[in-house]
Protein backbone atom coordinates (compact mmCIF):
# COMPACT_ATOMS: atom_id res chain seq x y z
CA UNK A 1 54.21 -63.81 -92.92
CA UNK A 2 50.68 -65.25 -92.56
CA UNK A 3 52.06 -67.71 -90.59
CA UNK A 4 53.67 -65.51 -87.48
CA UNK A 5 50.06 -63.26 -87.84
CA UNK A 6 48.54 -66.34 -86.57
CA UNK A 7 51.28 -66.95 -84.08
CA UNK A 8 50.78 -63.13 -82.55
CA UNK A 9 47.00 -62.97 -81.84
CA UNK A 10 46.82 -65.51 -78.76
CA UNK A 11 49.00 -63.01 -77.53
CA UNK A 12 47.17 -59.73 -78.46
CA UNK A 13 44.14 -61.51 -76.50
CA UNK A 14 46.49 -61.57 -73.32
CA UNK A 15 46.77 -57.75 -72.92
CA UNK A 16 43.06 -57.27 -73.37
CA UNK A 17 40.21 -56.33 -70.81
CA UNK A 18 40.83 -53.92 -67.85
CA UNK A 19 43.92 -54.05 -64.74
CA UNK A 20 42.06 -54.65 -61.45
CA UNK A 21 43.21 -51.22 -60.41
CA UNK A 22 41.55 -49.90 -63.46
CA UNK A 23 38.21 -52.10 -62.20
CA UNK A 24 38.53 -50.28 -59.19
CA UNK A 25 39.10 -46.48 -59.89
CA UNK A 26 36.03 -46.79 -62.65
CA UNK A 27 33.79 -48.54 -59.38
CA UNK A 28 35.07 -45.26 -57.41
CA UNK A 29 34.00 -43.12 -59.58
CA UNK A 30 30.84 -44.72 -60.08
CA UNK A 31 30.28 -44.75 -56.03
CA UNK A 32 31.55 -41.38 -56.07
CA UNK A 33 28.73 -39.99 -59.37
CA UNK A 34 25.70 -42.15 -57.30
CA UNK A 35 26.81 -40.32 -53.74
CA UNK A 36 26.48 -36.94 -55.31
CA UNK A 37 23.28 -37.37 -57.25
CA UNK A 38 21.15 -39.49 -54.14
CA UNK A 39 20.17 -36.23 -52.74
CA UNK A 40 19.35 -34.46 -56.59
CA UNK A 41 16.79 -37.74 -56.80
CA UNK A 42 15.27 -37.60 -53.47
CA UNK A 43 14.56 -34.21 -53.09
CA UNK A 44 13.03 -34.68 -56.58
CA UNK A 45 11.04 -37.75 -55.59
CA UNK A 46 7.74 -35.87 -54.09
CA UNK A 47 7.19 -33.81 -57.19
CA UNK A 48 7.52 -37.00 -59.36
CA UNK A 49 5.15 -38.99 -56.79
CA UNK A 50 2.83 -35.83 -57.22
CA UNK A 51 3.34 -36.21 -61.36
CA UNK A 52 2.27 -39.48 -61.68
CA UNK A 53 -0.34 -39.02 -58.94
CA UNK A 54 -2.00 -36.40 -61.14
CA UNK A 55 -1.29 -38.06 -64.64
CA UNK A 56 -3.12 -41.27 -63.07
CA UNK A 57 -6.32 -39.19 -62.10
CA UNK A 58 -5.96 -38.23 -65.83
CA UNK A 59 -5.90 -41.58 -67.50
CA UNK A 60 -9.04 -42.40 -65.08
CA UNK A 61 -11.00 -39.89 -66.04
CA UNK A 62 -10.65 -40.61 -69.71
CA UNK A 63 -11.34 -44.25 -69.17
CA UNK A 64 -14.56 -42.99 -67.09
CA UNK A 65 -15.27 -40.96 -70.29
CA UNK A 66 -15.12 -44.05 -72.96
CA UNK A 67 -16.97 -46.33 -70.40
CA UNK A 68 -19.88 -43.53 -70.53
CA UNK A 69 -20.26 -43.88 -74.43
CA UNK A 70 -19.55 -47.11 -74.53
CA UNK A 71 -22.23 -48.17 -72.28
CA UNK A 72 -24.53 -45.43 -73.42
CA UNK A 73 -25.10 -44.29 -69.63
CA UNK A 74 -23.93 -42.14 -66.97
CA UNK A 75 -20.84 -43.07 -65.33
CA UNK A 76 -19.00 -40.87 -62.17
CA UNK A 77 -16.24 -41.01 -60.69
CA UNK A 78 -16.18 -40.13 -57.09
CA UNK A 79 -13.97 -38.83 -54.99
CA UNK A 80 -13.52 -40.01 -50.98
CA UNK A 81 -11.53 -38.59 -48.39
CA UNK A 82 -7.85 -39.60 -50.24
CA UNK A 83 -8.96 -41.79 -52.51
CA UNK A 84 -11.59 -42.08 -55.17
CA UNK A 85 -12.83 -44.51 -57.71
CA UNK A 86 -15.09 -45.25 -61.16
CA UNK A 87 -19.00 -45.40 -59.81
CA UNK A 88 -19.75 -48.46 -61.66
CA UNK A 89 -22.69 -49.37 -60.18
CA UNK A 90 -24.49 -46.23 -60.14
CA UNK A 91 -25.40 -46.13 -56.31
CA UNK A 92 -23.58 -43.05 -55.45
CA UNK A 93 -20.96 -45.06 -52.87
CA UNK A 94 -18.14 -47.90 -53.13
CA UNK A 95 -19.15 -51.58 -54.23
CA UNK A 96 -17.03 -53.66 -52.96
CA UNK A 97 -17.24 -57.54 -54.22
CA UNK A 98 -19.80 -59.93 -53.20
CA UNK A 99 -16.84 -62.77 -53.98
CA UNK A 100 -13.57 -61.48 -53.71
CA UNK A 101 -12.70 -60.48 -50.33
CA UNK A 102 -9.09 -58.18 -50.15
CA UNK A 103 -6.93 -57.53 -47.16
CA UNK A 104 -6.92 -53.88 -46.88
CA UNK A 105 -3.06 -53.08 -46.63
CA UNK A 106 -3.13 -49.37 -46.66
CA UNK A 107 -6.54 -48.84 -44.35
CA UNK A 108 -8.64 -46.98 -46.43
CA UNK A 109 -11.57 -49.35 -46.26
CA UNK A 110 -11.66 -49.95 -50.32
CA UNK A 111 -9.79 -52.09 -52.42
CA UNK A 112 -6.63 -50.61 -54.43
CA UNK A 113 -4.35 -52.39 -56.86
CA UNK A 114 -2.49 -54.39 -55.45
CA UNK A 115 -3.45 -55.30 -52.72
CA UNK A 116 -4.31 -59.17 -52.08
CA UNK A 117 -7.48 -60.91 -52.73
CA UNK A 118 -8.56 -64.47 -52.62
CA UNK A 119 -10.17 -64.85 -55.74
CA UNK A 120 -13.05 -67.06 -55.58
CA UNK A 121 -14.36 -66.92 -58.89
CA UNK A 122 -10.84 -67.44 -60.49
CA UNK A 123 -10.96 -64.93 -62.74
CA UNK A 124 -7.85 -63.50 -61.60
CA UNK A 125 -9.74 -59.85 -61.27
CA UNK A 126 -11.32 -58.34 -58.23
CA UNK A 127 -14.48 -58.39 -59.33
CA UNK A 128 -15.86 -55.34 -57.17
CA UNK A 129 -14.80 -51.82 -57.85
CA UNK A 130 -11.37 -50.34 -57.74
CA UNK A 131 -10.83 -47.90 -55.59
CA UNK A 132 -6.99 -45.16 -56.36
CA UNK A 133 -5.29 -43.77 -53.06
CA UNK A 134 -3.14 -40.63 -53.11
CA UNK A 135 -1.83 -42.06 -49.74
CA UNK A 136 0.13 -44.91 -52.12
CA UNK A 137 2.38 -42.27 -54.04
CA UNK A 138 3.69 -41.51 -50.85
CA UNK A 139 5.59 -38.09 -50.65
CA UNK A 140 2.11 -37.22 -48.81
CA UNK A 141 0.35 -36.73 -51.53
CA UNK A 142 -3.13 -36.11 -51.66
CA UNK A 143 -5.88 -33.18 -52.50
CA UNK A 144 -4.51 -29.58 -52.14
CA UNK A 145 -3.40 -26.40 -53.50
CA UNK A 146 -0.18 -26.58 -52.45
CA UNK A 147 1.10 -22.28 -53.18
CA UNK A 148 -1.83 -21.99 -55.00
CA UNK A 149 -4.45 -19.48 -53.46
CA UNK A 150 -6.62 -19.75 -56.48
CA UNK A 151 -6.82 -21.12 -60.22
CA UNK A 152 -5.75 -19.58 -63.21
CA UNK A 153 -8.93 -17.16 -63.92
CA UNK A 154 -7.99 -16.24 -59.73
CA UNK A 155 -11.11 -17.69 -59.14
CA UNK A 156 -11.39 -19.85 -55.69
CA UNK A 157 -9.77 -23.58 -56.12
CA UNK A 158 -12.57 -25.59 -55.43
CA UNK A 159 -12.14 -29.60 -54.99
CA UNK A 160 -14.91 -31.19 -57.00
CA UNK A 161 -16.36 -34.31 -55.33
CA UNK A 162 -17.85 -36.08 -58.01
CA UNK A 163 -17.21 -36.32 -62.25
CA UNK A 164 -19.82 -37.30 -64.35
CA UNK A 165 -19.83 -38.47 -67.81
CA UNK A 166 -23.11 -39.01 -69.61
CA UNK A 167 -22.98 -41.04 -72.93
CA UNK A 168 -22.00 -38.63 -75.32
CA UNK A 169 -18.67 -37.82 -72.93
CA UNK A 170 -19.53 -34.89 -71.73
CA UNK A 171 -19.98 -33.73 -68.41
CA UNK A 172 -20.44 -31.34 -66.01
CA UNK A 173 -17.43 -29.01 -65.08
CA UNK A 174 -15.08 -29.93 -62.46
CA UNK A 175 -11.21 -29.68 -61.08
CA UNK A 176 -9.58 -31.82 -58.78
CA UNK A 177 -6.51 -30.13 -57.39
CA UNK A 178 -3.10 -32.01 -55.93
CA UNK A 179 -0.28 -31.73 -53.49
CA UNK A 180 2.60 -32.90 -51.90
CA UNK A 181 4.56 -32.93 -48.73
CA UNK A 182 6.03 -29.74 -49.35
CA UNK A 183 3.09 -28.11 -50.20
CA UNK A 184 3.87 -25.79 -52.69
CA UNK A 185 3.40 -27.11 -56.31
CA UNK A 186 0.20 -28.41 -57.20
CA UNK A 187 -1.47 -30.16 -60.17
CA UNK A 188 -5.15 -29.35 -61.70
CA UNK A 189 -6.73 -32.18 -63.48
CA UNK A 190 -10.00 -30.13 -64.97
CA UNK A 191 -12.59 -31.38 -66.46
CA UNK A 192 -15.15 -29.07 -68.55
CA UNK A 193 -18.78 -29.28 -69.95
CA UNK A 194 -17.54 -30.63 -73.40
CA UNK A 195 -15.96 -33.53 -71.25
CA UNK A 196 -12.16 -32.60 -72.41
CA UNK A 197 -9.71 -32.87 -69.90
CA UNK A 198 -7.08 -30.82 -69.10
CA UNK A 199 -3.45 -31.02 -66.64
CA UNK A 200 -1.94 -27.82 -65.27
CA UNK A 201 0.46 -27.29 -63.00
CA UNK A 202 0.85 -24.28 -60.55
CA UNK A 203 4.94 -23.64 -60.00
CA UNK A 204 4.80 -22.76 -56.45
CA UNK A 205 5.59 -19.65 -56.36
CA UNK A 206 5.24 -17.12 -53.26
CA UNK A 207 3.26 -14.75 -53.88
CA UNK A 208 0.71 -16.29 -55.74
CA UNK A 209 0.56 -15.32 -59.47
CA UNK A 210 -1.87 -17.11 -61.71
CA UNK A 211 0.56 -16.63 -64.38
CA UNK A 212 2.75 -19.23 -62.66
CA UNK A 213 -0.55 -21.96 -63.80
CA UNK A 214 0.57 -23.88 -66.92
């Protein structure tokens, strides 16, 4: 008996894996599942641009914030037209390198990651300061209200132009609001006295309700 078990599985293995016309009715469905959910994605893709966009500012602010008390001095972060950037320096404007000279893809005039740079001093960083455009989320995001025809206390939505963290991490009080191409949800990143920071996110909903901030 052990013997014709041996004899059977070569041909077990024959009848395994799938028919070709199995191969191609799972590939149909497949086509036929990615067809249907292309436009779900893309009509989601501006709010998830915006997201990120706004979770970004976030992480930079916080970084600001540690560079503050870890350097025991004030340290801003400014914002530009569509793009804005840590203050290293101090001087109240952009520094770009006295090395490392970029080619400025985009055309905002300041450095952004990513963008190529012959590094002279081979340390494989741009040594000058970094500079974030909303422009590179694409989805046209950028600073705005979107719906939003004021904050959650229905006071006026104000853009600040300029966070600054002193060494203790707190700072003045501040929000920078954000929108996308359809211009009706926005983002809040806020930033209060204490120097805690804060995301909320206005629905879009017409009319305005500051109920619909979270």
């Amino acid at each position: 008996m052990s013997k014709k078990t041996g004899q059977a599985a070569p041909q077990a293995l024959l009848h395994c894996g799938f028919t070709l016309v199995e191969l191609m009715v799972t590939l149909t469905v497949i086509a036929i599942v990615a067809g249907l959910a292309a436009p779900s994605l893309m009509m989601l893709a501006p709010d998830m641009a915006l997201r990120s966009a706004a979770r970004d500012l976030y992480a930079k602010l916080h970084e600001a914030k540690m560079q503050a008390i870890k350097e025991s001095n004030r340290i801003s972060v400014r914002f530009n037209g569509s793009y804005y950037y840590i203050d290293a320096d101090g001087d109240h404007a952009y520094t770009p390198s006295a090395v490392d000279t970029f080619t400025d893809t985009n055309g905002d005039g300041v450095y952004n990651p990513g963008e190529p740079f012959d590094d002279v001093d081979g340390n494989k960083v741009y040594s000058g300061e970094t500079a974030i455009s909303f422009t590179d989320y694409g989805y046209g995001v950028d600073r705005g209200t979107g719906n939003a025809t004021a904050n959650w206390n229905d006071d006026p939505c104000t853009q600040a132009g300029v966070i600054t963290f002193n060494s203790r991490g707190t700072s003045g009080s501040g929000t920078i609001y954000l929108e996308n191409r359809n211009q009706d949800i926005s983002y809040a990143v806020t930033v209060v006295s204490a120097g805690s920071i804060r995301i909320r996110k206005y629905s879009g909903a017409t009319p305005f309700n500051r109920n619909f901030w979270q």
